[in-house]
C-alpha atoms as a PDB file:
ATOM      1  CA  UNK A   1      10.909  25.106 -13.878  1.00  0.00           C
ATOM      2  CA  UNK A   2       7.638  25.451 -12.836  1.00  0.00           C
ATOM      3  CA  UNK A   3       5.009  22.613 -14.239  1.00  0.00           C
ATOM      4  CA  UNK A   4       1.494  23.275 -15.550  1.00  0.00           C
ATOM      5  CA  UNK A   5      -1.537  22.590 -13.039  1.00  0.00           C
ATOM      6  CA  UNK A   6      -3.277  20.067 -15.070  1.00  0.00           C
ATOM      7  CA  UNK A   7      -7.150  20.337 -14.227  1.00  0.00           C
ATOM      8  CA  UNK A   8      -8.389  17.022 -13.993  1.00  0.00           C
ATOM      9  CA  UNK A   9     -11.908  17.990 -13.778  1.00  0.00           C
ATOM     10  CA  UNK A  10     -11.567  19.142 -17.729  1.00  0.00           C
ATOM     11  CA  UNK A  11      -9.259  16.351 -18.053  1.00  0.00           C
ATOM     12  CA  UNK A  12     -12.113  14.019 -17.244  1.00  0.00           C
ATOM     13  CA  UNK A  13     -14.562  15.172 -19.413  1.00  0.00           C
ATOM     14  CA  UNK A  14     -12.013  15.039 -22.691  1.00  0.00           C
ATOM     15  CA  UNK A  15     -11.379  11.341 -21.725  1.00  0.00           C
ATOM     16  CA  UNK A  16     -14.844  10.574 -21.256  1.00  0.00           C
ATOM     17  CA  UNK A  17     -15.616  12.126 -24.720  1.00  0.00           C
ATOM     18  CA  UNK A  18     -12.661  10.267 -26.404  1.00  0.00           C
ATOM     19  CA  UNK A  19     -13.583   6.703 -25.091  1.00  0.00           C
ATOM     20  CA  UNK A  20     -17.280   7.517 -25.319  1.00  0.00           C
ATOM     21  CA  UNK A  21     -18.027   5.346 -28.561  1.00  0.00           C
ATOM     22  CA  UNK A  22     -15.354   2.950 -28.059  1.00  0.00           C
ATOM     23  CA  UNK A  23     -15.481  -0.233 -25.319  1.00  0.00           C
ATOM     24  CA  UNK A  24     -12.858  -2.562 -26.676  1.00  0.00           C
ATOM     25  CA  UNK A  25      -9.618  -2.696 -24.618  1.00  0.00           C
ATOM     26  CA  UNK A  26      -7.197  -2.522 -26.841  1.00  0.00           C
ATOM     27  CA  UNK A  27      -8.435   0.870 -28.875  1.00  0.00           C
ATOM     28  CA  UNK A  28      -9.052   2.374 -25.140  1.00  0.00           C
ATOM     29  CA  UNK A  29      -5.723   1.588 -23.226  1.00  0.00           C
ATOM     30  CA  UNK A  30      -3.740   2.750 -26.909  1.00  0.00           C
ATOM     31  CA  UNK A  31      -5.823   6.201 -26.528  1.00  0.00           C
ATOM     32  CA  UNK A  32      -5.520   6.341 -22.858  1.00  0.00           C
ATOM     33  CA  UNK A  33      -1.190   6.398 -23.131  1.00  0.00           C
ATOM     34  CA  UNK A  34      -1.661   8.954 -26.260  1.00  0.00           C
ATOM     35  CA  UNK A  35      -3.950  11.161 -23.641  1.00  0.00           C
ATOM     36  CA  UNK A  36      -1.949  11.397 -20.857  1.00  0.00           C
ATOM     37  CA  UNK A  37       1.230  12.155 -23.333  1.00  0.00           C
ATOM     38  CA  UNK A  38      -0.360  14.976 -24.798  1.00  0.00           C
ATOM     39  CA  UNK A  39      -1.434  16.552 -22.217  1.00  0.00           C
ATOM     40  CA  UNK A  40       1.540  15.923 -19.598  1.00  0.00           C
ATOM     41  CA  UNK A  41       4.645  17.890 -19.135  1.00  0.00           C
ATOM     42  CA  UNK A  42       7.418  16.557 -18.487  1.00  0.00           C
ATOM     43  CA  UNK A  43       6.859  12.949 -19.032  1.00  0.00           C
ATOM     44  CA  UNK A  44       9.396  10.553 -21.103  1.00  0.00           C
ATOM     45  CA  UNK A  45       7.307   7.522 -21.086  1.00  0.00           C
ATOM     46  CA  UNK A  46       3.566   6.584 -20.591  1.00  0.00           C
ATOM     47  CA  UNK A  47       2.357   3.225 -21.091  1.00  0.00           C
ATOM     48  CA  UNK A  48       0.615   0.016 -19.667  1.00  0.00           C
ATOM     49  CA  UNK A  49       1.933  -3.333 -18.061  1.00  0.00           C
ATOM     50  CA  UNK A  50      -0.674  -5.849 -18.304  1.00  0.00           C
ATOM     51  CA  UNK A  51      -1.163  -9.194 -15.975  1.00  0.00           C
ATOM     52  CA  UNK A  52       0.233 -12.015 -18.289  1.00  0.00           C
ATOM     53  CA  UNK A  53       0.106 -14.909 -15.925  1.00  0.00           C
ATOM     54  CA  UNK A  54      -0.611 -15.039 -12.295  1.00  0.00           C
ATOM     55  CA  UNK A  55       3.225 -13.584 -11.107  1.00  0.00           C
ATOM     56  CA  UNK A  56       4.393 -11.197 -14.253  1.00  0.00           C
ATOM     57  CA  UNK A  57       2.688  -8.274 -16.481  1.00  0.00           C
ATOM     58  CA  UNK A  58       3.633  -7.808 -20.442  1.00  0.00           C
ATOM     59  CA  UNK A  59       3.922  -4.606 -21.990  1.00  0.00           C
ATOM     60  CA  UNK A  60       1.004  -2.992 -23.640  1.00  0.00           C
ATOM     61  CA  UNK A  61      -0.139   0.500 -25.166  1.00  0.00           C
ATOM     62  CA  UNK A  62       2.309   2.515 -24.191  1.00  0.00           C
ATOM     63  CA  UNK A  63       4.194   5.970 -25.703  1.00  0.00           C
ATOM     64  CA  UNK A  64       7.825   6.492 -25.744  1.00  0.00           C
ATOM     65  CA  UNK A  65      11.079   4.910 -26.026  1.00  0.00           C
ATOM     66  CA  UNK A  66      11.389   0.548 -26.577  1.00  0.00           C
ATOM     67  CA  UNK A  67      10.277  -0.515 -23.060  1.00  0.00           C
ATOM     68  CA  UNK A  68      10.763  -3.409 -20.973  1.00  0.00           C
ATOM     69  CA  UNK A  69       8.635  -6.247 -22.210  1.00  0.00           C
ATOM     70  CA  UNK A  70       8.042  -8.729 -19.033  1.00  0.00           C
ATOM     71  CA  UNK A  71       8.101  -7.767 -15.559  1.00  0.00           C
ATOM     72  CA  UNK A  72       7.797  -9.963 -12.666  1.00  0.00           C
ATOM     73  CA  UNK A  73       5.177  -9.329  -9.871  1.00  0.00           C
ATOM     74  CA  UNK A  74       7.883  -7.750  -6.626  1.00  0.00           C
ATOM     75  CA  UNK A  75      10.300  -6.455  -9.058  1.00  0.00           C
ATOM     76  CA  UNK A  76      10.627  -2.852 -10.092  1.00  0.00           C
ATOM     77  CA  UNK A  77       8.028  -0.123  -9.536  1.00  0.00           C
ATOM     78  CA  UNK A  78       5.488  -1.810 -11.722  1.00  0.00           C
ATOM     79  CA  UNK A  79       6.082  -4.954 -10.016  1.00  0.00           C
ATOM     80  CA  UNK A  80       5.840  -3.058  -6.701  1.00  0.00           C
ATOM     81  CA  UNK A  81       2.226  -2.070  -7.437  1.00  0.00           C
ATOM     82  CA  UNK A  82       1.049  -5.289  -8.540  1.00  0.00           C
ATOM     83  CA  UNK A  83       1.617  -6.941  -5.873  1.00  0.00           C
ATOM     84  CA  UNK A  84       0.902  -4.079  -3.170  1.00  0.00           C
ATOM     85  CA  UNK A  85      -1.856  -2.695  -5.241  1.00  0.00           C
ATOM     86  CA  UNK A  86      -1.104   0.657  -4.045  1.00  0.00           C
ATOM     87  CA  UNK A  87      -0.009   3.468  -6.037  1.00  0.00           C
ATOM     88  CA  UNK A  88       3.764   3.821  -6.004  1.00  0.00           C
ATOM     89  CA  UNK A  89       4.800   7.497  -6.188  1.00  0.00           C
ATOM     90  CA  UNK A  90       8.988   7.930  -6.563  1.00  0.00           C
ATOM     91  CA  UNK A  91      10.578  11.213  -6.665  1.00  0.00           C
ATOM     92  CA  UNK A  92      14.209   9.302  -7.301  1.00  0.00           C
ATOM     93  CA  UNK A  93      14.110   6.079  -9.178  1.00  0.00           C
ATOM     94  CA  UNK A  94      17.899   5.304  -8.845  1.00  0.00           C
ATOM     95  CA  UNK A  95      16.603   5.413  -4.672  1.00  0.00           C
ATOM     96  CA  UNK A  96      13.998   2.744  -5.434  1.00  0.00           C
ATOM     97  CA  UNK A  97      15.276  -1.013  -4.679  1.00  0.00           C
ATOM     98  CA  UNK A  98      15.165  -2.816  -7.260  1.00  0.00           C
ATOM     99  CA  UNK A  99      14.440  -0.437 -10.117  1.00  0.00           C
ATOM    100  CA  UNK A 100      14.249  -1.589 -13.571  1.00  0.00           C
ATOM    101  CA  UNK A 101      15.991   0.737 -16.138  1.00  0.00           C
ATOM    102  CA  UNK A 102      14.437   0.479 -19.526  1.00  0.00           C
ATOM    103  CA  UNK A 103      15.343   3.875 -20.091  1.00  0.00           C
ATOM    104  CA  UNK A 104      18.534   5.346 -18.680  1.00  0.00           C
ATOM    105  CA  UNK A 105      16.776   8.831 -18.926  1.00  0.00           C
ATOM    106  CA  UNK A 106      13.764   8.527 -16.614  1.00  0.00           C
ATOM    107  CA  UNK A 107      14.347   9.966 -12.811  1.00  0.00           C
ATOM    108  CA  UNK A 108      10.873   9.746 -11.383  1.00  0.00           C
ATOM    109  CA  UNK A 109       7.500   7.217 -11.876  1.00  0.00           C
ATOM    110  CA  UNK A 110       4.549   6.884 -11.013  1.00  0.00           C
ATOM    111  CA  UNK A 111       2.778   3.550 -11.386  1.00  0.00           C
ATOM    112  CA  UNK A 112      -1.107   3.204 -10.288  1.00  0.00           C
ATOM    113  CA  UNK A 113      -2.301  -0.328 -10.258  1.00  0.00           C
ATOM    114  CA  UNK A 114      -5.816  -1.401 -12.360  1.00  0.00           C
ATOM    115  CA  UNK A 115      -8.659  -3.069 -10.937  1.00  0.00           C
ATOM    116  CA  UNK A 116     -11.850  -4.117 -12.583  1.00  0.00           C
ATOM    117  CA  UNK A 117     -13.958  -4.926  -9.349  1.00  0.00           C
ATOM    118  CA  UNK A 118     -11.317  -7.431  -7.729  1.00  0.00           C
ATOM    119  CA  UNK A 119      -8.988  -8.428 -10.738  1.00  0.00           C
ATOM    120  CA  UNK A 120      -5.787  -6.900 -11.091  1.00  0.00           C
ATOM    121  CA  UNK A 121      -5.414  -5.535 -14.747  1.00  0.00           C
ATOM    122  CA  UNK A 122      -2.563  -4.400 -14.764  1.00  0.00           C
ATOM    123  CA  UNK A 123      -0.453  -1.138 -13.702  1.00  0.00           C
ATOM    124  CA  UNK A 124      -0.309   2.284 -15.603  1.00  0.00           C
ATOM    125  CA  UNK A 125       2.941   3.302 -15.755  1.00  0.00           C
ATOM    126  CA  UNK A 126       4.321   7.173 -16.244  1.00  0.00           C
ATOM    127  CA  UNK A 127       7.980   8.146 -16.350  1.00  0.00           C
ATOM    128  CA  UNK A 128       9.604  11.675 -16.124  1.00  0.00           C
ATOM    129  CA  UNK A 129      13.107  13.020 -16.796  1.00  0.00           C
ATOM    130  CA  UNK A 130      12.697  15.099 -13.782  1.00  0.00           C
ATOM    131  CA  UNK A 131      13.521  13.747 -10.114  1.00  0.00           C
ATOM    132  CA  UNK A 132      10.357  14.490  -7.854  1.00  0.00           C
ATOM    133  CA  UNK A 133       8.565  15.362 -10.778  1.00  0.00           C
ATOM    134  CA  UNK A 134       5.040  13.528  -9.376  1.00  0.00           C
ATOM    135  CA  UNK A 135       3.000  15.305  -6.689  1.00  0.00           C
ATOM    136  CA  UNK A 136       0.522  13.475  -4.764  1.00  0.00           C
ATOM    137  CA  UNK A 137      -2.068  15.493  -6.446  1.00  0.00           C
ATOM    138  CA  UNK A 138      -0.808  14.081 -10.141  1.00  0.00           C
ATOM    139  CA  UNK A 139      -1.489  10.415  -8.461  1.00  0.00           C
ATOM    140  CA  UNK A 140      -5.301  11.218  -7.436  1.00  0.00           C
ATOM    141  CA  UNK A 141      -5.462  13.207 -10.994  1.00  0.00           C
ATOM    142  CA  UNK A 142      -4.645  10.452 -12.703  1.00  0.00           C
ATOM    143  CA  UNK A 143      -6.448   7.652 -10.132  1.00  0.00           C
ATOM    144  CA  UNK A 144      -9.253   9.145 -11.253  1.00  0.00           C
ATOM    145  CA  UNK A 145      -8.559   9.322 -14.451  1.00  0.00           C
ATOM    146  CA  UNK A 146      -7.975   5.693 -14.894  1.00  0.00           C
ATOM    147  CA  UNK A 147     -11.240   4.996 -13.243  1.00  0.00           C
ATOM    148  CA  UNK A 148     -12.756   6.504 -16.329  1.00  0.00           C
ATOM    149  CA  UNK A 149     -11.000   4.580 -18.351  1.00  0.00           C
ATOM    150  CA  UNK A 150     -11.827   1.094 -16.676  1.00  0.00           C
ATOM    151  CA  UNK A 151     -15.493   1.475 -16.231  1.00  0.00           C
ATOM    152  CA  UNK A 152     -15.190   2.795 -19.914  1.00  0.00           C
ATOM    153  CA  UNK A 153     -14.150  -0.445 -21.293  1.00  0.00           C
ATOM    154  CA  UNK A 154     -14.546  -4.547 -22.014  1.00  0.00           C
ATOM    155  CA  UNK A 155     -11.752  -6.294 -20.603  1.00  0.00           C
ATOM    156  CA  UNK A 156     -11.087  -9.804 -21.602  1.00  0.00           C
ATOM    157  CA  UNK A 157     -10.836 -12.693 -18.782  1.00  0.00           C
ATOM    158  CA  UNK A 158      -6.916 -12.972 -19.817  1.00  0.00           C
ATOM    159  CA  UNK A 159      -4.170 -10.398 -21.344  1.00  0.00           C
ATOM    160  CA  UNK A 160      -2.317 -13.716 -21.567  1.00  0.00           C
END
């Protein structure tokens, strides 16, 4: 099956336009997890994990199935990424140690970690059906996209 080419360049400019009139980060990370579903193949779950105390992230915004509602800084892929701060890209999560299985459907995920200057936000997390189903170019796409959305918005001193 071959996937769409998403063009991020046009993708920026919606996102921009959507969050335009709207700061507050509630409104912005709910219409963020909409975005990205709409306009995403292939994607079973979308959604945000925000830092709830110094070692675990809560669920957020998200879109998709009932999710996993605390995760623990180390463990999982979301966990992974809060505490490397790097993107994680995996093509197979049943390869990943660790892996947390909130749905039994997802194959693939790609979590990219928020920052606001030096303060971890919390991690954007995507989930796909598909094994391999995130390129390296869908993690810069939607780096960037995410950048947009954080410079876009008030964040409060605490999710918790």
């Amino acid at each position: 099956m071959q996937r769409q080419i998403i063009n991020t360049t046009e993708l920026a400019q919606q996102l921009a336009g959507l969050l335009a009139d709207e700061r507050h980060w509630l409104t912005n990370l709910s219409q963020f997890s909409a975005f990205i579903n709409e306009v995403m193949e292939d994607i079973n779950w979308v959604g945000f994990y925000l830092v709830h105390t110094e070692q675990s992230l809560k669920l957020g915004p998200f879109q998709g199935r009932v999710a996993c509602v605390d995760i623990a800084f180390g463990k999982g892929v979301c966990g992974a990424a809060a505490v490397t701060g790097e993107v994680q890209r995996v093509d197979d999560v049943h390869q990943f140690a660790g892996h947390i299985a909130c749905d039994a459907r997802s194959q693939s995920e790609l979590v990219i970690p928020l920052y606001s200057g030096e303060q971890l936000l919390g991690v954007l997390d995507i989930d796909s059906p598909s094994l391999g189903r995130f390129s390296d170019a869908d993690a810069e796409g939607i780096s960037g996209l995410t950048q947009i959305l954080i410079s876009g918005t008030d964040w409060p001193a605490s999710f918790a």
